[in-house]
PDB file of N, CA and C in Angstrom:
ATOM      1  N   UNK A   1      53.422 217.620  21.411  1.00  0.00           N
ATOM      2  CA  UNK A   1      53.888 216.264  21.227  1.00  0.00           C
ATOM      3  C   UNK A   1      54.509 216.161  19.843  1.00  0.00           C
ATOM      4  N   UNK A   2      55.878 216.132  19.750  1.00  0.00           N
ATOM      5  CA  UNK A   2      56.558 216.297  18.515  1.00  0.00           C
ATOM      6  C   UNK A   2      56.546 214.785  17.752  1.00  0.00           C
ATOM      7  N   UNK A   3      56.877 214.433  16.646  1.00  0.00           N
ATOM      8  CA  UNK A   3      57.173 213.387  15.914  1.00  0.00           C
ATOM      9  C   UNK A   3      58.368 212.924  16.384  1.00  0.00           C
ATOM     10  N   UNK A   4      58.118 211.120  16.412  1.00  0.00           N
ATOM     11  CA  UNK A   4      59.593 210.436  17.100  1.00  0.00           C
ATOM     12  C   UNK A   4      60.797 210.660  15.703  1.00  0.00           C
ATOM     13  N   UNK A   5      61.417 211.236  16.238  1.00  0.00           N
ATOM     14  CA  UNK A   5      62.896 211.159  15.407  1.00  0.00           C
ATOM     15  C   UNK A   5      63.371 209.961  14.866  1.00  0.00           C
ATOM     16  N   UNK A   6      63.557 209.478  13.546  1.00  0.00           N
ATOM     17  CA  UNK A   6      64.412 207.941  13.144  1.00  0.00           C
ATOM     18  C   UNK A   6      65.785 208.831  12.800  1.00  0.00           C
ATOM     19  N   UNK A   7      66.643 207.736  12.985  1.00  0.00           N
ATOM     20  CA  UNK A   7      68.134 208.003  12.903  1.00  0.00           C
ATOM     21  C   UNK A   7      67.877 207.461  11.204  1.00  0.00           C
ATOM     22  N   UNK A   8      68.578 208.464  10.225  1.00  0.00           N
ATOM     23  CA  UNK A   8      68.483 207.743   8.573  1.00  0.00           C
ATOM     24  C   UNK A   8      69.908 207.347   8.847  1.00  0.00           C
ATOM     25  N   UNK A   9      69.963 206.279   7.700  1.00  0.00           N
ATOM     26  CA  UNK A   9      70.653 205.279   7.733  1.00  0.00           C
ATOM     27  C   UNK A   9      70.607 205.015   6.018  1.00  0.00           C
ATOM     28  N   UNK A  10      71.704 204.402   5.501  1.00  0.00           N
ATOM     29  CA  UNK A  10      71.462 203.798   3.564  1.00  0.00           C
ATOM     30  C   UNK A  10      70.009 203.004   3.619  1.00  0.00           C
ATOM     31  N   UNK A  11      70.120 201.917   4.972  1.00  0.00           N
ATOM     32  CA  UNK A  11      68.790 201.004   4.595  1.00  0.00           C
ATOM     33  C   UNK A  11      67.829 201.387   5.014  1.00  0.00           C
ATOM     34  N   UNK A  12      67.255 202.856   5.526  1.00  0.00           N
ATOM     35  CA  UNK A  12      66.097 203.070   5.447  1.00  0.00           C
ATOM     36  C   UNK A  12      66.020 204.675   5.027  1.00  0.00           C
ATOM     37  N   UNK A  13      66.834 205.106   4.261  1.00  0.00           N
ATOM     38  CA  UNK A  13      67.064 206.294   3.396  1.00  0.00           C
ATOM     39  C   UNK A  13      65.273 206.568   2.558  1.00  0.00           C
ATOM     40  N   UNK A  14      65.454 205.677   1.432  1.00  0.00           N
ATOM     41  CA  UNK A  14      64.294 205.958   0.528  1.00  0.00           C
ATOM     42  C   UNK A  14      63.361 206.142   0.983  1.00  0.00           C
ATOM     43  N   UNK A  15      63.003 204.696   2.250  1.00  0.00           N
ATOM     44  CA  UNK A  15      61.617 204.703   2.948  1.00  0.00           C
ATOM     45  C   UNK A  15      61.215 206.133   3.814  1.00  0.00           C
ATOM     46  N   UNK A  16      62.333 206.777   4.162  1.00  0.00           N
ATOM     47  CA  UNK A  16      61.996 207.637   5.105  1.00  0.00           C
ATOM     48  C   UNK A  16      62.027 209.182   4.492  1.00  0.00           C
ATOM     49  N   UNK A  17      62.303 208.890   2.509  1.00  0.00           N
ATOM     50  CA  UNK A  17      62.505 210.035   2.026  1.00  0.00           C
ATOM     51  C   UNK A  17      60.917 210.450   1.333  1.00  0.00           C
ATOM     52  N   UNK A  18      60.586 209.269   1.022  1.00  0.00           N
ATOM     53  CA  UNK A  18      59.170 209.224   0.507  1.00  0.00           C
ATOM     54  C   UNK A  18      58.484 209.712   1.513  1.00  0.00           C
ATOM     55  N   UNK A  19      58.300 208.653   2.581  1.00  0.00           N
ATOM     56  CA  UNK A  19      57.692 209.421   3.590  1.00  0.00           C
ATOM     57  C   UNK A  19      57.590 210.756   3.754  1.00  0.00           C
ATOM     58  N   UNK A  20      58.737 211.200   3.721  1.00  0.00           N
ATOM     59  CA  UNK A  20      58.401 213.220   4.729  1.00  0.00           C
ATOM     60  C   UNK A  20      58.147 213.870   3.224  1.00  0.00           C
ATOM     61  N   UNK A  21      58.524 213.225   1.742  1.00  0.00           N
ATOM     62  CA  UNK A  21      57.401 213.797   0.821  1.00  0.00           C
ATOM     63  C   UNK A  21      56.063 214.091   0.836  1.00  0.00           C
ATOM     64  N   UNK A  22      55.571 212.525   1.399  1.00  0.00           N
ATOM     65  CA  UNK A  22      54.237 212.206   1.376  1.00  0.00           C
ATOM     66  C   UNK A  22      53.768 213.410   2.518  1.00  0.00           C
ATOM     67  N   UNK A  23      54.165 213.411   3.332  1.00  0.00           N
ATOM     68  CA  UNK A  23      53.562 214.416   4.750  1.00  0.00           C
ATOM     69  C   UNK A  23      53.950 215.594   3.941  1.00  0.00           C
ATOM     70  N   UNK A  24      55.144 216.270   3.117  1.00  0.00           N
ATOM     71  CA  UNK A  24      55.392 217.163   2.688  1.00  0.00           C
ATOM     72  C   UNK A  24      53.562 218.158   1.689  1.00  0.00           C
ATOM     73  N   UNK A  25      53.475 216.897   0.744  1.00  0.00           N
ATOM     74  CA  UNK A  25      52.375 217.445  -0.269  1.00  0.00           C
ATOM     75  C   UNK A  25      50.835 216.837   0.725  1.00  0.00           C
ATOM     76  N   UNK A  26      50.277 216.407   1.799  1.00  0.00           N
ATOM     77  CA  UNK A  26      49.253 216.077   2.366  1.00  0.00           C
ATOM     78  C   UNK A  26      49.651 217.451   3.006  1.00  0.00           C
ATOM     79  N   UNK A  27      50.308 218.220   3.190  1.00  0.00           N
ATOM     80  CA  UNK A  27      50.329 219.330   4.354  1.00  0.00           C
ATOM     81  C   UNK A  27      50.136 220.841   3.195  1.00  0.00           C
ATOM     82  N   UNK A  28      50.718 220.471   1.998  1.00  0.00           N
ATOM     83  CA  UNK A  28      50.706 221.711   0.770  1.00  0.00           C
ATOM     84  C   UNK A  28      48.897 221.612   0.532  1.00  0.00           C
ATOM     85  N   UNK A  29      48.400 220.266   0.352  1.00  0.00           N
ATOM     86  CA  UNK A  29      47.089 219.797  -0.106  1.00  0.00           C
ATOM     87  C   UNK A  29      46.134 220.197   0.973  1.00  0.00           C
ATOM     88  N   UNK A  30      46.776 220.905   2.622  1.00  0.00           N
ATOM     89  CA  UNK A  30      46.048 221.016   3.534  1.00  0.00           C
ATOM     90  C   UNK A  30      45.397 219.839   4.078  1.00  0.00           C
ATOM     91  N   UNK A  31      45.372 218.781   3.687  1.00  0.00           N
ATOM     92  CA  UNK A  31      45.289 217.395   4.503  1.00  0.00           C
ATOM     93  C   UNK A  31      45.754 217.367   5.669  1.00  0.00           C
ATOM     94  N   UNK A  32      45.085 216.909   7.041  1.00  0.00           N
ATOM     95  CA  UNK A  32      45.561 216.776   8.015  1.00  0.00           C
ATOM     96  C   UNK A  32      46.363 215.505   8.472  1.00  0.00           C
ATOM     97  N   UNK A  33      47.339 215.457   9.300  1.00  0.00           N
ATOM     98  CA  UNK A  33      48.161 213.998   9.138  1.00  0.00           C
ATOM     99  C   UNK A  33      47.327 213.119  10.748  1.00  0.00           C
ATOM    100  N   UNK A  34      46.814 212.086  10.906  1.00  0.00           N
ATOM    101  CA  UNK A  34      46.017 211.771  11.635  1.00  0.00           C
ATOM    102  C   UNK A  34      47.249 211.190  12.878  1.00  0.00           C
ATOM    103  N   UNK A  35      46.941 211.464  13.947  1.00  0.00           N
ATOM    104  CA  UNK A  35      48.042 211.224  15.149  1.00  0.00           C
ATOM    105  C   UNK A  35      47.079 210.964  15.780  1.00  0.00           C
ATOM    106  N   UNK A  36      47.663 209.604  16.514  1.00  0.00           N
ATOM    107  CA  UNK A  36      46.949 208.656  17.739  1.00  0.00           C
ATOM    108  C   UNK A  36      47.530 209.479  18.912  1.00  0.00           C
ATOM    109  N   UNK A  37      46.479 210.140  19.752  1.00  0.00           N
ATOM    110  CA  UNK A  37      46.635 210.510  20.870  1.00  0.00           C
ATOM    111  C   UNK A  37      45.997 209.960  22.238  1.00  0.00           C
ATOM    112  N   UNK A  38      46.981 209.764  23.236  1.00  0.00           N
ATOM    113  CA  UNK A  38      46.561 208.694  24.557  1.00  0.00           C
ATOM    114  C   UNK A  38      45.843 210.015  25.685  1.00  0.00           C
ATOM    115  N   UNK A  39      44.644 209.824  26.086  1.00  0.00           N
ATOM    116  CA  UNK A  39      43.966 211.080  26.947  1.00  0.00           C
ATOM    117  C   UNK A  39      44.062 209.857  28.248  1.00  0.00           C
ATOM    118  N   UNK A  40      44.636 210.762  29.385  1.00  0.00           N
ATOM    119  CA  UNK A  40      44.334 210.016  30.664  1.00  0.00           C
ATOM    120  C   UNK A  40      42.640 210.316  31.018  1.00  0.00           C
ATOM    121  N   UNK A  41      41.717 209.213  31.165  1.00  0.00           N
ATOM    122  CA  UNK A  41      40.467 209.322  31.946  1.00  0.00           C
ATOM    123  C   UNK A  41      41.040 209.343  32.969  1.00  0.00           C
ATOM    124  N   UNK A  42      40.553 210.094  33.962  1.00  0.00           N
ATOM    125  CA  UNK A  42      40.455 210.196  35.440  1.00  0.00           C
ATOM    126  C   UNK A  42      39.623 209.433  35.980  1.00  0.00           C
ATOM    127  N   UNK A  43      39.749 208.489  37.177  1.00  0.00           N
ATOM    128  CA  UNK A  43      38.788 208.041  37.842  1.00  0.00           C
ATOM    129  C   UNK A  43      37.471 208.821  38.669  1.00  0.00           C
ATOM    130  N   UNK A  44      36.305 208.030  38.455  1.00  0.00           N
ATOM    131  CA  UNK A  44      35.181 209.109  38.752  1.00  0.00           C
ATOM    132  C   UNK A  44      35.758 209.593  40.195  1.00  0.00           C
ATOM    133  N   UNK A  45      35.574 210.178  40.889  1.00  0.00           N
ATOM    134  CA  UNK A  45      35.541 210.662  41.976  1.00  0.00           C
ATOM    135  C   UNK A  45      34.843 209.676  43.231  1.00  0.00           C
ATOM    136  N   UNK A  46      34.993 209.989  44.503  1.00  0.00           N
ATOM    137  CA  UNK A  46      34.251 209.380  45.430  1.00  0.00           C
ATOM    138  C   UNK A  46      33.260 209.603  46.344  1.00  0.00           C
ATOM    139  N   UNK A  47      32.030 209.275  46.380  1.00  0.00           N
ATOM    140  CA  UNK A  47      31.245 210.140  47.292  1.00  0.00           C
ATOM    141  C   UNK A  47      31.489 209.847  48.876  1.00  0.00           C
ATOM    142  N   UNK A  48      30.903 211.168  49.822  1.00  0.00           N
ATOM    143  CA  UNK A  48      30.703 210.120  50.670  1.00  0.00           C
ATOM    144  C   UNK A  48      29.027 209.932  51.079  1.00  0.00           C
ATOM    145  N   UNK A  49      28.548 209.350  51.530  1.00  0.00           N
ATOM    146  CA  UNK A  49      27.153 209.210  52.171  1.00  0.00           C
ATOM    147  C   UNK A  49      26.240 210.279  51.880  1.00  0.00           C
ATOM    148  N   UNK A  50      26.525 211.515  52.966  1.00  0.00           N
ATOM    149  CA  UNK A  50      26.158 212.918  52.978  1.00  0.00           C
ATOM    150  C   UNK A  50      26.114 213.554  51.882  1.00  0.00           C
ATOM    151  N   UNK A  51      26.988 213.111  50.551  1.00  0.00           N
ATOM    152  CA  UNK A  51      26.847 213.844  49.494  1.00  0.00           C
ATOM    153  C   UNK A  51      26.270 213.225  48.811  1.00  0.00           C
ATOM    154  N   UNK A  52      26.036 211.869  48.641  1.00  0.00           N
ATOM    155  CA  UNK A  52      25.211 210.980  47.650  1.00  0.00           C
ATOM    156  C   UNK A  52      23.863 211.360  48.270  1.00  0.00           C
ATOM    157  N   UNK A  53      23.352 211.609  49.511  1.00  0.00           N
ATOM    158  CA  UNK A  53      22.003 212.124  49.650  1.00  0.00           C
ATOM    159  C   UNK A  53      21.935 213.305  49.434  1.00  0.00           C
ATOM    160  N   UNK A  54      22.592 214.399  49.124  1.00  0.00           N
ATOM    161  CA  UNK A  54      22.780 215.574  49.160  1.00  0.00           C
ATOM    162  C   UNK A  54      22.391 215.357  47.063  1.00  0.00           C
ATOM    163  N   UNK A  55      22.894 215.039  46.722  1.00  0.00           N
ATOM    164  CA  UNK A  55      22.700 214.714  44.912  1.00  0.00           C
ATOM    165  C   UNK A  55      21.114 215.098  45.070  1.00  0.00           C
ATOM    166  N   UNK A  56      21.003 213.639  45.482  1.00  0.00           N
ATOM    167  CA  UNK A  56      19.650 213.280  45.498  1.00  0.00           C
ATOM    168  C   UNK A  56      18.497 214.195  45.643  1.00  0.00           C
ATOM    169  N   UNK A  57      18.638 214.998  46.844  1.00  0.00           N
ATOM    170  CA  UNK A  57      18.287 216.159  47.286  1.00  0.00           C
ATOM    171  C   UNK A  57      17.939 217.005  46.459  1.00  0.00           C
ATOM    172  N   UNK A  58      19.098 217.432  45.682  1.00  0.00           N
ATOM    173  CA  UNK A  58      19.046 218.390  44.890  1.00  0.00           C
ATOM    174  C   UNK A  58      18.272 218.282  43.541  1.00  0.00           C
ATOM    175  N   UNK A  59      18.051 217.081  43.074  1.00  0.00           N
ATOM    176  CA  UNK A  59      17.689 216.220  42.237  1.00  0.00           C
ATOM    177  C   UNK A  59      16.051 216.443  42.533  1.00  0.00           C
ATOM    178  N   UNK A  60      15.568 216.070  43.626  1.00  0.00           N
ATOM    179  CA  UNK A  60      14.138 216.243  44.207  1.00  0.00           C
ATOM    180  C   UNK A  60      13.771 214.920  43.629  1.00  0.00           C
ATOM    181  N   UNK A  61      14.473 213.983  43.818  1.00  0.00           N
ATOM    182  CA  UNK A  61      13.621 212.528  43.458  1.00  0.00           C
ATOM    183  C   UNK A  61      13.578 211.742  44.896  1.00  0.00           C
ATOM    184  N   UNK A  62      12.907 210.698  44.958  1.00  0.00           N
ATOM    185  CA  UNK A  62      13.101 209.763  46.256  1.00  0.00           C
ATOM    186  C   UNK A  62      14.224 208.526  45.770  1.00  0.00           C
ATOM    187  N   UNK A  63      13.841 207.807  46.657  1.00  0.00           N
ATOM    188  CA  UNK A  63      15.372 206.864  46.586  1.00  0.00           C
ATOM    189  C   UNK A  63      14.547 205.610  45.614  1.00  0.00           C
ATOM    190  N   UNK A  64      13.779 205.703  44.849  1.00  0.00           N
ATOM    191  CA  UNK A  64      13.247 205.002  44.742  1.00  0.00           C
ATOM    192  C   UNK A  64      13.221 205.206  43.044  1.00  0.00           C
ATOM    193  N   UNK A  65      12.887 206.440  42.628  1.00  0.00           N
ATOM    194  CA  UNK A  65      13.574 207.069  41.431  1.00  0.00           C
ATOM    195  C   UNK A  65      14.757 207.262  41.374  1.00  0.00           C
ATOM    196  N   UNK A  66      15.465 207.485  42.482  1.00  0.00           N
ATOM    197  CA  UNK A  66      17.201 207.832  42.029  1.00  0.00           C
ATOM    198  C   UNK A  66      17.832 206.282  42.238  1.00  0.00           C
ATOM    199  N   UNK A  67      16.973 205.260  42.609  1.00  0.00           N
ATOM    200  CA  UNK A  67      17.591 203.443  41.817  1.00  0.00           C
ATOM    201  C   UNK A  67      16.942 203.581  40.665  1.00  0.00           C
ATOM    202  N   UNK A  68      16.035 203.850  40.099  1.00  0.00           N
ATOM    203  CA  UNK A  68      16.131 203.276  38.734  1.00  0.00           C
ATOM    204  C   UNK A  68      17.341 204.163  38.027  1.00  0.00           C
ATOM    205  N   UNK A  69      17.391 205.711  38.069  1.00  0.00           N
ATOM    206  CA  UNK A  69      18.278 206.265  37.381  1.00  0.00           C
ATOM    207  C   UNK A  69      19.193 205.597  37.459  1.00  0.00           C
ATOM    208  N   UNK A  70      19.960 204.960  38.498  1.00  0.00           N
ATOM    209  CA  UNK A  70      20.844 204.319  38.294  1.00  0.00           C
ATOM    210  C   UNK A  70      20.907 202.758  38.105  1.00  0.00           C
ATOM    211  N   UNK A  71      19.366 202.052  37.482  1.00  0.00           N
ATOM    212  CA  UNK A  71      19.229 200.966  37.241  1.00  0.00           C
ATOM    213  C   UNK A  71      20.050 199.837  38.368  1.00  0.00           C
ATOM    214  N   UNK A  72      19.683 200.576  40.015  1.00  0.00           N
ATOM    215  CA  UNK A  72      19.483 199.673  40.969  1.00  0.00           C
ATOM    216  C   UNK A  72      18.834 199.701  41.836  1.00  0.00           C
ATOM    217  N   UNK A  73      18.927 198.573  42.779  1.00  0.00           N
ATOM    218  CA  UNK A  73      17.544 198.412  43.772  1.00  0.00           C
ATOM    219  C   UNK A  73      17.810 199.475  44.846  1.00  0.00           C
ATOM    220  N   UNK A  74      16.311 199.975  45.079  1.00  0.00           N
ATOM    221  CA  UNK A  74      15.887 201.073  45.874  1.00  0.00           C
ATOM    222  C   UNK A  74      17.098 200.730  47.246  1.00  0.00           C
ATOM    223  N   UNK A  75      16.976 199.301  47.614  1.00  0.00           N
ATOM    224  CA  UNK A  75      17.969 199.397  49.166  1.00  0.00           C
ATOM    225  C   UNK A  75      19.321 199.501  48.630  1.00  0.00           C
ATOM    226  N   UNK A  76      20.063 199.349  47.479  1.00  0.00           N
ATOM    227  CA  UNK A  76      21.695 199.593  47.339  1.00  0.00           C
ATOM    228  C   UNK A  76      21.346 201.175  47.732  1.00  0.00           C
ATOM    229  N   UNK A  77      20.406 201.754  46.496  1.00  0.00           N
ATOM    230  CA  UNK A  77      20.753 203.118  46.996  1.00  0.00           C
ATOM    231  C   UNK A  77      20.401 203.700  48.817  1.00  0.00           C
ATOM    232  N   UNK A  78      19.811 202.883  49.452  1.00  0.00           N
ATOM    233  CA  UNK A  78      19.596 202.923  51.201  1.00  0.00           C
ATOM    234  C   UNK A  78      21.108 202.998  51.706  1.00  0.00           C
ATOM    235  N   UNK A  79      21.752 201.864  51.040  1.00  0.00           N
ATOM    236  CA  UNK A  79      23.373 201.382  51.942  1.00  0.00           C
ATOM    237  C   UNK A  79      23.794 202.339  51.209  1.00  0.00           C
ATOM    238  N   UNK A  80      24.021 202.956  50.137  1.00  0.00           N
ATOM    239  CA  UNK A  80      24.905 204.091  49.716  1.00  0.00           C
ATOM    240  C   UNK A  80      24.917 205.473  50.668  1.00  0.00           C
ATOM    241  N   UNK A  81      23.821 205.323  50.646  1.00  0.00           N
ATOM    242  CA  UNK A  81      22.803 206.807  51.205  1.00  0.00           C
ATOM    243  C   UNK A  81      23.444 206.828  53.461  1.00  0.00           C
ATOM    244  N   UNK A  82      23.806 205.626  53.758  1.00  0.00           N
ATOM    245  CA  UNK A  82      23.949 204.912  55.133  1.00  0.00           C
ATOM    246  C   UNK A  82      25.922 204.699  55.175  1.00  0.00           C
ATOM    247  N   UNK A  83      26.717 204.386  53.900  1.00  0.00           N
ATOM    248  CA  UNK A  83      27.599 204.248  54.051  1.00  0.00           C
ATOM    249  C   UNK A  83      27.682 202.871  54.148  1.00  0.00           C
ATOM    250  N   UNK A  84      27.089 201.987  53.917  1.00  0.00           N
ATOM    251  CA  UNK A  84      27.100 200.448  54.068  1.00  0.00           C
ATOM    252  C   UNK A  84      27.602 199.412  52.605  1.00  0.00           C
ATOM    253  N   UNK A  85      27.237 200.253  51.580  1.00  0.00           N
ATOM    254  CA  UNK A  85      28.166 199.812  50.326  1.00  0.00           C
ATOM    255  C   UNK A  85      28.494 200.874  49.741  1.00  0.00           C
ATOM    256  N   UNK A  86      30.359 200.211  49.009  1.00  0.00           N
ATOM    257  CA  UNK A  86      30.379 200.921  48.298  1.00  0.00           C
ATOM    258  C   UNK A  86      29.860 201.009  47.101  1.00  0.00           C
ATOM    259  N   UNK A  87      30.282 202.378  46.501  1.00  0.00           N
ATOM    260  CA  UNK A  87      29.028 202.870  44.636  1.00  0.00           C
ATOM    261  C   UNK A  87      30.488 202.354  43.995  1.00  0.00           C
ATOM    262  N   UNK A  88      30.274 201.474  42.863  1.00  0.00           N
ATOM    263  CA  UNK A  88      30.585 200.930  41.730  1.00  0.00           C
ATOM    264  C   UNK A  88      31.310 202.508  40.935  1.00  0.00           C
ATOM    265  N   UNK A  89      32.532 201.630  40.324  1.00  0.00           N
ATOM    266  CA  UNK A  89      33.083 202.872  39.306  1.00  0.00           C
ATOM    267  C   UNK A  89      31.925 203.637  38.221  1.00  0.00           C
ATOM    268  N   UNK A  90      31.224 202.727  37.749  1.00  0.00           N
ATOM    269  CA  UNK A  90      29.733 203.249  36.657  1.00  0.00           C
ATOM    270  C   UNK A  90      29.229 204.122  37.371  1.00  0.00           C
ATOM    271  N   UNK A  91      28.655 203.605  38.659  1.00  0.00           N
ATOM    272  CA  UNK A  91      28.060 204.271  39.121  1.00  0.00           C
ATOM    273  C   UNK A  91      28.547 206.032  39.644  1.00  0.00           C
ATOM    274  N   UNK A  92      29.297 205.659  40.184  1.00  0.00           N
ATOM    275  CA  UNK A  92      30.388 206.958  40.482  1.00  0.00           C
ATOM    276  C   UNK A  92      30.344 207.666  39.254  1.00  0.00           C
ATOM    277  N   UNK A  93      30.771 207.650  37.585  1.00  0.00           N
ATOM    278  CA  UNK A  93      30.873 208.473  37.006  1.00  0.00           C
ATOM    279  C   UNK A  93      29.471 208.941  36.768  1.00  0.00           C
ATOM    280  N   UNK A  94      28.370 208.274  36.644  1.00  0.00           N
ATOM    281  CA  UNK A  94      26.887 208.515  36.272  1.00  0.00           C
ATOM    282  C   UNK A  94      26.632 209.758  37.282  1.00  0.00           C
ATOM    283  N   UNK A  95      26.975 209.423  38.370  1.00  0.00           N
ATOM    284  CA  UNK A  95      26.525 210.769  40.058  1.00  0.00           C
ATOM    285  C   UNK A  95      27.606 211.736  39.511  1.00  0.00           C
ATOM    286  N   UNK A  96      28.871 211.315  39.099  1.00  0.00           N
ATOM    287  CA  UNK A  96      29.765 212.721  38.743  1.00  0.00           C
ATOM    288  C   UNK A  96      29.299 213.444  37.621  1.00  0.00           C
ATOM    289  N   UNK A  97      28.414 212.393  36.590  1.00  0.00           N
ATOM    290  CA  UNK A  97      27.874 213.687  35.216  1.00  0.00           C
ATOM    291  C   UNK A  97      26.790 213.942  35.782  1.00  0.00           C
ATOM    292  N   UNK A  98      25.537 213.888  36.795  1.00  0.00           N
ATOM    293  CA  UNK A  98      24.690 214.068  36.968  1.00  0.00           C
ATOM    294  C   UNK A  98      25.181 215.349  37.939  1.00  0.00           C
ATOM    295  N   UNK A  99      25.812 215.400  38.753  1.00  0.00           N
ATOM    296  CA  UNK A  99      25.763 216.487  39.696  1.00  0.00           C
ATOM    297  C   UNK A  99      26.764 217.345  38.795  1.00  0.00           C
ATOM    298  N   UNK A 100      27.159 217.431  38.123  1.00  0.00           N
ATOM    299  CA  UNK A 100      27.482 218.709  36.939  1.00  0.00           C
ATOM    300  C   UNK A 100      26.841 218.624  35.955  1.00  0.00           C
ATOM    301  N   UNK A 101      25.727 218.138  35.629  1.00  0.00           N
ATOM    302  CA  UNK A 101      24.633 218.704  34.787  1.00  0.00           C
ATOM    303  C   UNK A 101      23.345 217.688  34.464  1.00  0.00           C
ATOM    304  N   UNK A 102      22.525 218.159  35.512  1.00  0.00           N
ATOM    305  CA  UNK A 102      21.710 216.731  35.921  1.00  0.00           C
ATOM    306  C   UNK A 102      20.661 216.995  35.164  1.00  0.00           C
ATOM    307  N   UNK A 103      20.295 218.090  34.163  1.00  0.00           N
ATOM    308  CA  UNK A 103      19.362 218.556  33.218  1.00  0.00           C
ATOM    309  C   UNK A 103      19.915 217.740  32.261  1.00  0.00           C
ATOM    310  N   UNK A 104      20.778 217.481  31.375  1.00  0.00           N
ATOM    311  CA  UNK A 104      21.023 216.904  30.005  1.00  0.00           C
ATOM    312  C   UNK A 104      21.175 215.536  30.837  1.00  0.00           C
ATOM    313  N   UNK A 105      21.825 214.981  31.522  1.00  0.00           N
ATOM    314  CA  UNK A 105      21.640 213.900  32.020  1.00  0.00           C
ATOM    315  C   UNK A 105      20.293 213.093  32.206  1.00  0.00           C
ATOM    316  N   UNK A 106      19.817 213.640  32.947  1.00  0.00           N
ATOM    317  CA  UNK A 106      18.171 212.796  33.076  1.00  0.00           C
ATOM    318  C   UNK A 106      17.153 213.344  31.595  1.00  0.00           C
ATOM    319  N   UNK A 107      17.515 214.497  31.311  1.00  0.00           N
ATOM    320  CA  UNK A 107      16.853 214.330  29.700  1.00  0.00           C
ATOM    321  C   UNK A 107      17.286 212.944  28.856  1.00  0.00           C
ATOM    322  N   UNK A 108      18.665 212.660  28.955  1.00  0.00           N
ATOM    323  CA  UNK A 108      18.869 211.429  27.980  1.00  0.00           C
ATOM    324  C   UNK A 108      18.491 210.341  28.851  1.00  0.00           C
ATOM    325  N   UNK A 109      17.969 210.314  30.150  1.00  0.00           N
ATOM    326  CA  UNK A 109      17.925 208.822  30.132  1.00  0.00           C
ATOM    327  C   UNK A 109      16.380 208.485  30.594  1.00  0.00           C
ATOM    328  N   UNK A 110      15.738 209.599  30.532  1.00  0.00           N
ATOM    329  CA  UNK A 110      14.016 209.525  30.802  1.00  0.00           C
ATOM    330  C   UNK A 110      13.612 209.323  29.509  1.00  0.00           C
ATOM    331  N   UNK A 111      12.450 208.640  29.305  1.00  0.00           N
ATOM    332  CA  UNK A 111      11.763 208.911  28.417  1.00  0.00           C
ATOM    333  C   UNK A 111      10.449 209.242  28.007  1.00  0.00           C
ATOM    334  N   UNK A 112      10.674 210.862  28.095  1.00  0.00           N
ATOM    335  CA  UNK A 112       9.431 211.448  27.866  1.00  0.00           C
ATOM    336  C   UNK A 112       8.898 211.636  26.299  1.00  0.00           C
ATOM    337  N   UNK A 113       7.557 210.937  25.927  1.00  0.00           N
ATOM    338  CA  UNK A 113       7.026 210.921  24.783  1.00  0.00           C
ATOM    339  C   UNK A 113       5.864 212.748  24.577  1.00  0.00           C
ATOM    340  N   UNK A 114       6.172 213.318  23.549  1.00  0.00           N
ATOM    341  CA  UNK A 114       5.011 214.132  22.989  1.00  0.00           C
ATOM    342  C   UNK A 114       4.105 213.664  23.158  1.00  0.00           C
ATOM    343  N   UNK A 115       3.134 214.051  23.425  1.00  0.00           N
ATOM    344  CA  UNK A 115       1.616 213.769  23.009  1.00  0.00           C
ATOM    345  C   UNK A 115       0.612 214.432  22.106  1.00  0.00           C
TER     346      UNK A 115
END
């Protein structure tokens, strides 16, 4: 992603001479020049039925622990599990980080104390 080109011109000569100084000695000084970059998020993915119980499954919780993980009631996760509602975008990405790595996932959201 290159730098937008300005056309120089007399009335914006100086401004644009200082400038590529300034980037000139921040780049001699090894300073990095900070660039706003736009990342497309992807939408979570979609389950269907068979695979949202299939998570679960794999998970070894009941439907009863896999609503709180997802801080809802035991029957949404029934109609998910049945095909009767659809799962919420949150929800969708939470099942997409959990079924690619459902160890650091439920580590951060259990809370198990030392004793």
């Amino acid at each position: 992603m290159g730098a937008k080109r300005e056309k120089v011109t007399k009335d914006n000569f100086e401004e644009l001479l200082l400038k590529s100084v300034s980037e000139g000695v921040a780049h001699v000084k090894g300073e990095r020049l900070v660039e706003k970059l736009v990342t497309l998020i992807e939408e979570p993915p979609r389950y269907s039925k068979g695979k949202i119980k299939k998570i679960r499954a794999e998970l070894g919780v009941s439907q009863s622990t896999f609503a709180k993980i997802f801080a809802e009631s035991t029957s949404a996760i029934q109609h998910w599990e049945q095909g009767r509602r659809n799962i919420s975008k949150s929800a969708r990405r939470l099942l997409d980080l959990i079924e690619k790595d459902p160890k650091t996932v439920l580590g951060l959201i259990t809370s198990q104390k030392a004793s």
